[in-house]
N, C-alpha and C. Protein backbone atom coordinates (compact mmCIF):
# COMPACT_ATOMS: atom_id res chain seq x y z
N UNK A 1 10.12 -24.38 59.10
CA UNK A 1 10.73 -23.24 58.46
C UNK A 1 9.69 -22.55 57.58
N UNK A 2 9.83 -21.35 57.34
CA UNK A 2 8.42 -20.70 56.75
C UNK A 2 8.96 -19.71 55.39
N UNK A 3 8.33 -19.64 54.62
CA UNK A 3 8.85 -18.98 53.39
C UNK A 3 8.65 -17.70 53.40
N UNK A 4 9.63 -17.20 52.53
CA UNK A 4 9.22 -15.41 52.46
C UNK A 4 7.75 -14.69 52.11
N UNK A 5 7.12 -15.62 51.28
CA UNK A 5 5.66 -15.23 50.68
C UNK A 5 4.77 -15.47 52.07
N UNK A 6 4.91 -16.60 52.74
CA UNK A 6 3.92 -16.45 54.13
C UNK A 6 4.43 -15.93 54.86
N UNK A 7 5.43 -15.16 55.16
CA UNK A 7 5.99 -14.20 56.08
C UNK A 7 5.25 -12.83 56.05
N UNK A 8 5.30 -12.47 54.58
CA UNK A 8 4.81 -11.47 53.68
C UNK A 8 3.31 -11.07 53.98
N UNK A 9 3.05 -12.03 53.81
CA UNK A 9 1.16 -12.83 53.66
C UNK A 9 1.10 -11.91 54.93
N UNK A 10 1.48 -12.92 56.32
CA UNK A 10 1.30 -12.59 57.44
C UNK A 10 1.50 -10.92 58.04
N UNK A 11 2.75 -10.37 57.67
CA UNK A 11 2.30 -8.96 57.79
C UNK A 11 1.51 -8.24 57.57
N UNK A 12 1.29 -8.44 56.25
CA UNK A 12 0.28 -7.83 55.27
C UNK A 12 -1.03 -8.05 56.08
N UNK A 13 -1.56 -9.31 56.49
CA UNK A 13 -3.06 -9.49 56.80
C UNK A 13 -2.91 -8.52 58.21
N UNK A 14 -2.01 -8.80 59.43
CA UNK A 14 -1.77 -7.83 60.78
C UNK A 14 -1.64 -6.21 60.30
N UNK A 15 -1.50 -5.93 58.94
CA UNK A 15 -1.20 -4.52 58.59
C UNK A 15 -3.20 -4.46 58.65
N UNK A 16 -3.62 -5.55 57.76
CA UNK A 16 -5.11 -4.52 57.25
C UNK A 16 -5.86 -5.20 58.39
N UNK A 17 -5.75 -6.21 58.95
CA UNK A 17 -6.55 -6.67 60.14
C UNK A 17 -7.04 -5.35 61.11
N UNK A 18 -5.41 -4.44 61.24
CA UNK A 18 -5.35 -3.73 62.21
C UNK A 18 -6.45 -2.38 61.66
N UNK A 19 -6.09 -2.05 60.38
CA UNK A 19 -6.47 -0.94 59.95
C UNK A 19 -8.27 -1.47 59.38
N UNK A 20 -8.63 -2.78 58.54
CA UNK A 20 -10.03 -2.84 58.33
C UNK A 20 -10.06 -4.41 58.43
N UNK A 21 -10.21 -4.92 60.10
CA UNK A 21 -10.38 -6.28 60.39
C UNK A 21 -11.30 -7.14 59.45
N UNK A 22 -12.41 -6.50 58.72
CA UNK A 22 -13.40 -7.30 58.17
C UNK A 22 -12.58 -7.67 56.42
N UNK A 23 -11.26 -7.49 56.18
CA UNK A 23 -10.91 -7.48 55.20
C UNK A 23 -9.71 -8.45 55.10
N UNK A 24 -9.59 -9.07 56.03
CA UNK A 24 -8.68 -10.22 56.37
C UNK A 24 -8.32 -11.24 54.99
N UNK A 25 -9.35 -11.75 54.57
CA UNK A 25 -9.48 -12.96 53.56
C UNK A 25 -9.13 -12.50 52.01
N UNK A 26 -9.22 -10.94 51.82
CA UNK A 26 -8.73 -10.44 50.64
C UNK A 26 -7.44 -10.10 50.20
N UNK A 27 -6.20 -10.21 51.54
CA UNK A 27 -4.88 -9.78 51.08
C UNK A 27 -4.16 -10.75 49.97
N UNK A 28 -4.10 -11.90 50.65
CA UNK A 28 -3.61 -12.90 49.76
C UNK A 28 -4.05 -12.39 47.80
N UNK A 29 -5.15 -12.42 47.88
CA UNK A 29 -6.06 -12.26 46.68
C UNK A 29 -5.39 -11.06 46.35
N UNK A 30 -4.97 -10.49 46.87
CA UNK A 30 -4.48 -8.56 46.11
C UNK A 30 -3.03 -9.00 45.53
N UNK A 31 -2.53 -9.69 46.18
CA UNK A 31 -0.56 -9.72 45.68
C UNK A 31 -0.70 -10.92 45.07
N UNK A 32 -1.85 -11.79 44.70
CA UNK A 32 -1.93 -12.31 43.57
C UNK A 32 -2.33 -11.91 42.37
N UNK A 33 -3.32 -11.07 42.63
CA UNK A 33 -3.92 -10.34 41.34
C UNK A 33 -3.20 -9.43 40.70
N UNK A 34 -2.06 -9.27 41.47
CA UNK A 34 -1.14 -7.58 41.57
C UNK A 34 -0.36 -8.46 40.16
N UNK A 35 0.46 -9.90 40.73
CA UNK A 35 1.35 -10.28 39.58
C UNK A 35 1.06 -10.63 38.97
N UNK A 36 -0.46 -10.43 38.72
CA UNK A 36 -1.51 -11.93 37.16
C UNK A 36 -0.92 -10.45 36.80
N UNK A 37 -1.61 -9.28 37.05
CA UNK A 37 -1.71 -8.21 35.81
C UNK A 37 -0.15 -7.58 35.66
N UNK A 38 0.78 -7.44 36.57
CA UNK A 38 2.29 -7.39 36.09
C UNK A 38 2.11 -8.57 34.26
N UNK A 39 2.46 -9.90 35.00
CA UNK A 39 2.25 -10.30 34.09
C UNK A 39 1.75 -9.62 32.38
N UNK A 40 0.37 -9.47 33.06
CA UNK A 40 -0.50 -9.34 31.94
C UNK A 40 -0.10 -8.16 30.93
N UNK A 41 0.49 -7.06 31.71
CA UNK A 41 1.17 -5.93 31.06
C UNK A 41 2.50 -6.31 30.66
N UNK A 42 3.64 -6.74 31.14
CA UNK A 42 4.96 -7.30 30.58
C UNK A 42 4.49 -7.94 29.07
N UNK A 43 3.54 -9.24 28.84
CA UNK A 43 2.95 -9.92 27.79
C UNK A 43 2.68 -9.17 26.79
N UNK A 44 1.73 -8.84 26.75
CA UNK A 44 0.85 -7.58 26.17
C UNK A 44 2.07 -6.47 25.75
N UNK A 45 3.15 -5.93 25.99
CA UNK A 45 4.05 -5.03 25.84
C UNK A 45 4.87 -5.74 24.61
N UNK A 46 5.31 -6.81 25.49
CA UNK A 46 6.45 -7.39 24.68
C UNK A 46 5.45 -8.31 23.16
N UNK A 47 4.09 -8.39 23.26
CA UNK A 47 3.67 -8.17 21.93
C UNK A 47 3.66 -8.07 20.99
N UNK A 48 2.79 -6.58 21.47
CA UNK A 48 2.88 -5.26 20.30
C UNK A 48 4.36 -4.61 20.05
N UNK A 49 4.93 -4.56 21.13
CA UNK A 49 6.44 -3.94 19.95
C UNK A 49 7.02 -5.03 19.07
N UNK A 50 6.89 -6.68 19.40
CA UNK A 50 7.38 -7.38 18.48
C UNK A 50 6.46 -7.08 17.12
N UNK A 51 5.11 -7.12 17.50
CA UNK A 51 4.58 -6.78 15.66
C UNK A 51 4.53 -5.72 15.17
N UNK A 52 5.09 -4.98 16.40
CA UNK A 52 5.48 -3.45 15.66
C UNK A 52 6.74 -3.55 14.63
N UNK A 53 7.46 -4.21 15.47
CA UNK A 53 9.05 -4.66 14.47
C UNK A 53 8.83 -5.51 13.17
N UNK A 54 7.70 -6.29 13.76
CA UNK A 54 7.39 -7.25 12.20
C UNK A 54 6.87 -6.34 11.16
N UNK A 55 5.90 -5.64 11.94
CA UNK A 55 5.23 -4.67 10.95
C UNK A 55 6.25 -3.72 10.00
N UNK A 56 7.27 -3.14 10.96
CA UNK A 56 8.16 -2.02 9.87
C UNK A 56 9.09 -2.58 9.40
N UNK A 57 9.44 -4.01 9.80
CA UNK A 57 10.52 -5.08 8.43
C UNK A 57 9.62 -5.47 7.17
N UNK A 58 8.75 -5.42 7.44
CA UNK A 58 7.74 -5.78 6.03
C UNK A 58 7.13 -4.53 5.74
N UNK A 59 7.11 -3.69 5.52
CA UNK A 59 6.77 -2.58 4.68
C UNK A 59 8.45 -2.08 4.37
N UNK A 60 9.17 -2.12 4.88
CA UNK A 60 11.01 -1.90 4.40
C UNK A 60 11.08 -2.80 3.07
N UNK A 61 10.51 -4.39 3.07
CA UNK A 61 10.68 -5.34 2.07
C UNK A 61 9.64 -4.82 0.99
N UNK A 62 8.38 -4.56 1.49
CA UNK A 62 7.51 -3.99 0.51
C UNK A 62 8.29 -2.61 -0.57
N UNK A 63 8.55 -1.81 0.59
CA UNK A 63 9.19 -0.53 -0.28
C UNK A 63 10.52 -0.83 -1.23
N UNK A 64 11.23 -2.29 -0.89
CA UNK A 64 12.83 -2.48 -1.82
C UNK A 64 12.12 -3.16 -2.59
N UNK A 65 10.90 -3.50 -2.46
CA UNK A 65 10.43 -4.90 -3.80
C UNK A 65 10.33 -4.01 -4.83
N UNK A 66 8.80 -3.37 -5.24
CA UNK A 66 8.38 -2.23 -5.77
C UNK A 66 9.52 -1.02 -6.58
N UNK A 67 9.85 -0.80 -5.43
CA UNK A 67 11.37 0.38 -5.61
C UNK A 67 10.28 1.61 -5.46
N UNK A 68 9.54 2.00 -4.69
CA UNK A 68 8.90 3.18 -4.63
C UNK A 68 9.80 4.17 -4.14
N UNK A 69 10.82 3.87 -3.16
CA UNK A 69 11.66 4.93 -2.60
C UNK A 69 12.59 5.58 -3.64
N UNK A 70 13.09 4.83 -4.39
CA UNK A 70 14.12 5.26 -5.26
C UNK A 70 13.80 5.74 -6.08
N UNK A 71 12.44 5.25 -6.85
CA UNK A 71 11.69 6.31 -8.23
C UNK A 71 11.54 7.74 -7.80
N UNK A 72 11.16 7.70 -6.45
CA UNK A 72 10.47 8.97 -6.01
C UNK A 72 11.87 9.72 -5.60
N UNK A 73 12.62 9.46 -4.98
CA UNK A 73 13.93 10.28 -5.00
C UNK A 73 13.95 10.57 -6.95
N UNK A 74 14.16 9.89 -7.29
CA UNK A 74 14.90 10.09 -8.47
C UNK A 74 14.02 11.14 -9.40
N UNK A 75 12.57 10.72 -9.22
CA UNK A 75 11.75 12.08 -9.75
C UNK A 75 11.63 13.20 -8.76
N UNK A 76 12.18 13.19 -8.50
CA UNK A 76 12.40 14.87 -7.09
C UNK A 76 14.20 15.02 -7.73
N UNK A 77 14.72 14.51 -7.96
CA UNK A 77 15.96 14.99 -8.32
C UNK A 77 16.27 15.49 -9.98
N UNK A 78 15.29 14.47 -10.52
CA UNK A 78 15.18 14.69 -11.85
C UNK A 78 14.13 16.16 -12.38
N UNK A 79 13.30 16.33 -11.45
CA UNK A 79 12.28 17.62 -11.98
C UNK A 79 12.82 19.00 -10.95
N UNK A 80 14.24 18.78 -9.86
CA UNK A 80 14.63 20.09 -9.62
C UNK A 80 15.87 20.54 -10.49
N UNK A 81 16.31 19.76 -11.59
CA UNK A 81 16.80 19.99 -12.69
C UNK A 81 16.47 20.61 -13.68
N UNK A 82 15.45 20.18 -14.28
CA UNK A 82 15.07 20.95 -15.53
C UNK A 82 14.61 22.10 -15.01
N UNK A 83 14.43 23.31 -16.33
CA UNK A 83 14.07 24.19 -16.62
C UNK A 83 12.85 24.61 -17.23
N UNK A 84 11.73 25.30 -16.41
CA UNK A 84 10.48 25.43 -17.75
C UNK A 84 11.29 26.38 -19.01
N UNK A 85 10.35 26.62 -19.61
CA UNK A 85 10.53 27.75 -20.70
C UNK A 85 10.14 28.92 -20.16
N UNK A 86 9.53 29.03 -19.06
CA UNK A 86 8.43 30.48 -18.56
C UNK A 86 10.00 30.89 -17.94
N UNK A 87 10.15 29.97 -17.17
CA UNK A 87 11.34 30.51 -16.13
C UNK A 87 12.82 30.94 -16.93
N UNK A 88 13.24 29.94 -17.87
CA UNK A 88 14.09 30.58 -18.82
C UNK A 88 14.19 32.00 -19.39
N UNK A 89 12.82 32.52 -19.81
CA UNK A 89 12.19 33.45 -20.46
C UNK A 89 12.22 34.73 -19.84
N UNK A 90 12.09 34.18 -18.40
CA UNK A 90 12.06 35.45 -17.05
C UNK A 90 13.34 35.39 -16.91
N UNK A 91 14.17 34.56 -16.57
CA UNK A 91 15.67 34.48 -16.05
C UNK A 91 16.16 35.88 -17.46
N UNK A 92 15.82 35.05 -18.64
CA UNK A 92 17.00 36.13 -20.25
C UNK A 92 16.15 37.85 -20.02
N UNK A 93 14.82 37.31 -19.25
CA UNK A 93 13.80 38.84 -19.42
C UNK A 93 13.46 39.17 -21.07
N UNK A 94 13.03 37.95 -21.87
CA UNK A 94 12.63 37.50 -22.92
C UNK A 94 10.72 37.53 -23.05
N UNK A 95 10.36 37.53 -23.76
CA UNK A 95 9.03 37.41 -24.03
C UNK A 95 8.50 36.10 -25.08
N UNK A 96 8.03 35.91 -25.04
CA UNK A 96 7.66 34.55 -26.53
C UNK A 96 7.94 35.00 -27.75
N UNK A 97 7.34 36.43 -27.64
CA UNK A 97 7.74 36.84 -29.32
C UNK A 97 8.75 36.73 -29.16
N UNK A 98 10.22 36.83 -29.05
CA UNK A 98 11.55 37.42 -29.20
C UNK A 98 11.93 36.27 -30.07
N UNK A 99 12.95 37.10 -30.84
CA UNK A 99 13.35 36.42 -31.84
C UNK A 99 14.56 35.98 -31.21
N UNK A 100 15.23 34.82 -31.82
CA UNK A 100 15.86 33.98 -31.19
C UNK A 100 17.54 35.06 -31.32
N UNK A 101 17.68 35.91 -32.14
CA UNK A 101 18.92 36.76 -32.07
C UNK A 101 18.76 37.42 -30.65
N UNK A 102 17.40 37.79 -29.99
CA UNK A 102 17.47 38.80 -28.92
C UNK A 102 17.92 38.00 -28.37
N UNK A 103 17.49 36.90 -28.16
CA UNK A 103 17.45 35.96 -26.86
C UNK A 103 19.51 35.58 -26.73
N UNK A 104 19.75 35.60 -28.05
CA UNK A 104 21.40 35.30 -27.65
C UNK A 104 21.99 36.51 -27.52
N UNK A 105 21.25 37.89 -27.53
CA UNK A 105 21.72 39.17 -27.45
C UNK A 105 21.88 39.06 -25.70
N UNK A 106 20.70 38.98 -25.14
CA UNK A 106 20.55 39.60 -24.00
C UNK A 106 21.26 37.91 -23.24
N UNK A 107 21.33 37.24 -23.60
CA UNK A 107 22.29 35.58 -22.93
C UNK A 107 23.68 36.02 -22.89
N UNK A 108 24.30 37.12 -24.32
CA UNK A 108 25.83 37.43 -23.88
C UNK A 108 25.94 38.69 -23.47
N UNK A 109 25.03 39.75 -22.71
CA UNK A 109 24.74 40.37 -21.88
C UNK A 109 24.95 40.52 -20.85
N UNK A 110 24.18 39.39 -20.33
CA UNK A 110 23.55 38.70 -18.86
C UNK A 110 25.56 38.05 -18.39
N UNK A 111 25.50 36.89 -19.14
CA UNK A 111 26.82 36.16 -19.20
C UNK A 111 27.94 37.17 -19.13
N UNK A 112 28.02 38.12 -19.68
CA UNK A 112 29.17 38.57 -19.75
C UNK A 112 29.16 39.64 -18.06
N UNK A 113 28.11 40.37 -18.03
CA UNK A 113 28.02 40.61 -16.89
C UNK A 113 28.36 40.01 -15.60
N UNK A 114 27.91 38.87 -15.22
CA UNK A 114 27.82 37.98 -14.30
C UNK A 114 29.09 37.30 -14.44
N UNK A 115 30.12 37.60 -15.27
CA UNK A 115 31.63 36.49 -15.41
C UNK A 115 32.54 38.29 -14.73
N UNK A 116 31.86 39.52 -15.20
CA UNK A 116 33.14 40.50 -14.79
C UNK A 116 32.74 40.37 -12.75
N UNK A 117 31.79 40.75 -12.61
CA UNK A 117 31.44 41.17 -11.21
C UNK A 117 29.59 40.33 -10.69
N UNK A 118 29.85 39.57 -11.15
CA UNK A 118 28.28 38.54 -10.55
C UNK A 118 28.70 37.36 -10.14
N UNK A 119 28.03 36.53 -10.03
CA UNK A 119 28.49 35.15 -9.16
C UNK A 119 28.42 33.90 -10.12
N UNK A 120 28.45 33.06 -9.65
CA UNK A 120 28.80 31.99 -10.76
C UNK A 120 27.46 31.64 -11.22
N UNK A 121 26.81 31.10 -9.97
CA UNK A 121 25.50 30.53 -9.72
C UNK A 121 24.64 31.25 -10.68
N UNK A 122 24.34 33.08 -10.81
CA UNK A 122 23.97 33.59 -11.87
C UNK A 122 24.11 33.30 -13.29
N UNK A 123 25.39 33.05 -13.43
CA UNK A 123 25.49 32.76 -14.71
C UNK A 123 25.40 31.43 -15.23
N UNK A 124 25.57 30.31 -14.25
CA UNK A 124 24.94 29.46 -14.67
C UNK A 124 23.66 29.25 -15.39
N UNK A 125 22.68 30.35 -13.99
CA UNK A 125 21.17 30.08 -14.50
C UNK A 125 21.18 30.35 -15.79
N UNK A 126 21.65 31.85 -16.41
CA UNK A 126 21.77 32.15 -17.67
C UNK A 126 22.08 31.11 -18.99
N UNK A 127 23.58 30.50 -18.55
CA UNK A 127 23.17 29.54 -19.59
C UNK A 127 22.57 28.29 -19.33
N UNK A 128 21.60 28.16 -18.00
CA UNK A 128 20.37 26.85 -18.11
C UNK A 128 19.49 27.31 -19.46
N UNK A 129 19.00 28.85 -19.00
CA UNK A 129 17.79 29.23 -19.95
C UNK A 129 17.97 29.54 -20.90
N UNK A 130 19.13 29.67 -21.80
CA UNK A 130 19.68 29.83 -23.15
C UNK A 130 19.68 28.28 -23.54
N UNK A 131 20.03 27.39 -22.93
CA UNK A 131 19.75 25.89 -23.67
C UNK A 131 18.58 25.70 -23.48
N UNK A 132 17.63 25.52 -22.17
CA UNK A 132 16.32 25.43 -22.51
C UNK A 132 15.86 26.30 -24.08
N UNK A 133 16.08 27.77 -23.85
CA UNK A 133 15.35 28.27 -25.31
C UNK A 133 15.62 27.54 -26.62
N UNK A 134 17.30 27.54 -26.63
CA UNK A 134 17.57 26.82 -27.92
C UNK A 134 17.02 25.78 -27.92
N UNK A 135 16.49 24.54 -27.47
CA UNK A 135 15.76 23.59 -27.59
C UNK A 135 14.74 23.58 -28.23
N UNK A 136 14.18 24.33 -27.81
CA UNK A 136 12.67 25.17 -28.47
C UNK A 136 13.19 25.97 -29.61
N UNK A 137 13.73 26.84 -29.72
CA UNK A 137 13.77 27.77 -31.13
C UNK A 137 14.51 26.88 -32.00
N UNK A 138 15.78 26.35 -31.57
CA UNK A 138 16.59 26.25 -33.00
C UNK A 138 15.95 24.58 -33.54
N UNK A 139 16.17 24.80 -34.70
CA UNK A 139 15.14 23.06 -35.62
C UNK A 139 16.30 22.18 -35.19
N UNK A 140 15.85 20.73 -35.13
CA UNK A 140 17.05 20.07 -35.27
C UNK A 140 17.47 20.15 -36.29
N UNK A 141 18.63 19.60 -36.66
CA UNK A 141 18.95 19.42 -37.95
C UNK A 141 18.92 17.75 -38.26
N UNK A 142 18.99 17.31 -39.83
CA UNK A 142 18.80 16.25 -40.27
C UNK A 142 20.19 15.79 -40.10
N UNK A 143 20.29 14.70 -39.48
CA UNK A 143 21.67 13.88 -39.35
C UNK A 143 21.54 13.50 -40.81
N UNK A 144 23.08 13.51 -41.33
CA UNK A 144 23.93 13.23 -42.34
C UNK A 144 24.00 12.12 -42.46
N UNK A 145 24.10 11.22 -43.63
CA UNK A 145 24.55 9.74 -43.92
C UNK A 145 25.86 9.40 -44.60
């Protein structure tokens, strides 16, 4: 009884016998070499994506140890909050000199405008940059005992 691989064999050598007789002794050698390197590529594959996976579970543990992800959200959330003073200044259309009466002149101006026929979002900004200013202009005061 004869196996499928020398069945195989045997075509194969009557295929190249026919087409390059002097090449007889090399078939065997080709559909062995064919599955070393199958092999060798399946191996080699299944690898590198495993230390690819090792690799991005340990920089995930690196980044929750540290907390680099969350500082950095939190300073991107925390500095599109505040207000400079430049931008306050431009929002009221204030200058540095202005005395701190203009600045609440042209804040219930702006505000009052933007509450009959402007949008909310406007008047928000308005009173961002009226507390930014007051921060800066008005003194604290001395807490009481």
């Amino acid at each position: 009884m004869q196996d499928k691989g020398s069945t195989y064999t045997r075509s194969m050598q009557s295929k190249v016998h026919f087409q390059f007789p002097h090449l007889d002794y090399l078939v065997p050698n080709f559909t062995m070499a064919a599955r070393i390197l199958a092999n060798l590529i399946v191996m080699g594959t299944t690898i590198l994506a495993r230390s690819f996976v090792q690799a991005y579970r340990q920089a995930l543990a690196n980044a929750s140890k540290n907390g680099v992800a969350q500082e950095a959200v939190q300073n991107i959330k925390r500095a599109s909050k505040t207000m400079t003073e430049a931008e306050a200044r431009q929002i009221l259309g204030v200058t540095e000199n202005s005395s701190w009466e203009e600045i609440v002149q042209r804040y219930d101006n702006l505000f009052e405008r933007n509450a009959k026929n402007g949008s909310f979002y406007l008047q928000s900004k308005v009173h961002r940059a009226k507390e930014c200013l007051e921060a800066i202009h008005q003194p604290k005061e001395p807490e009481e005992k």
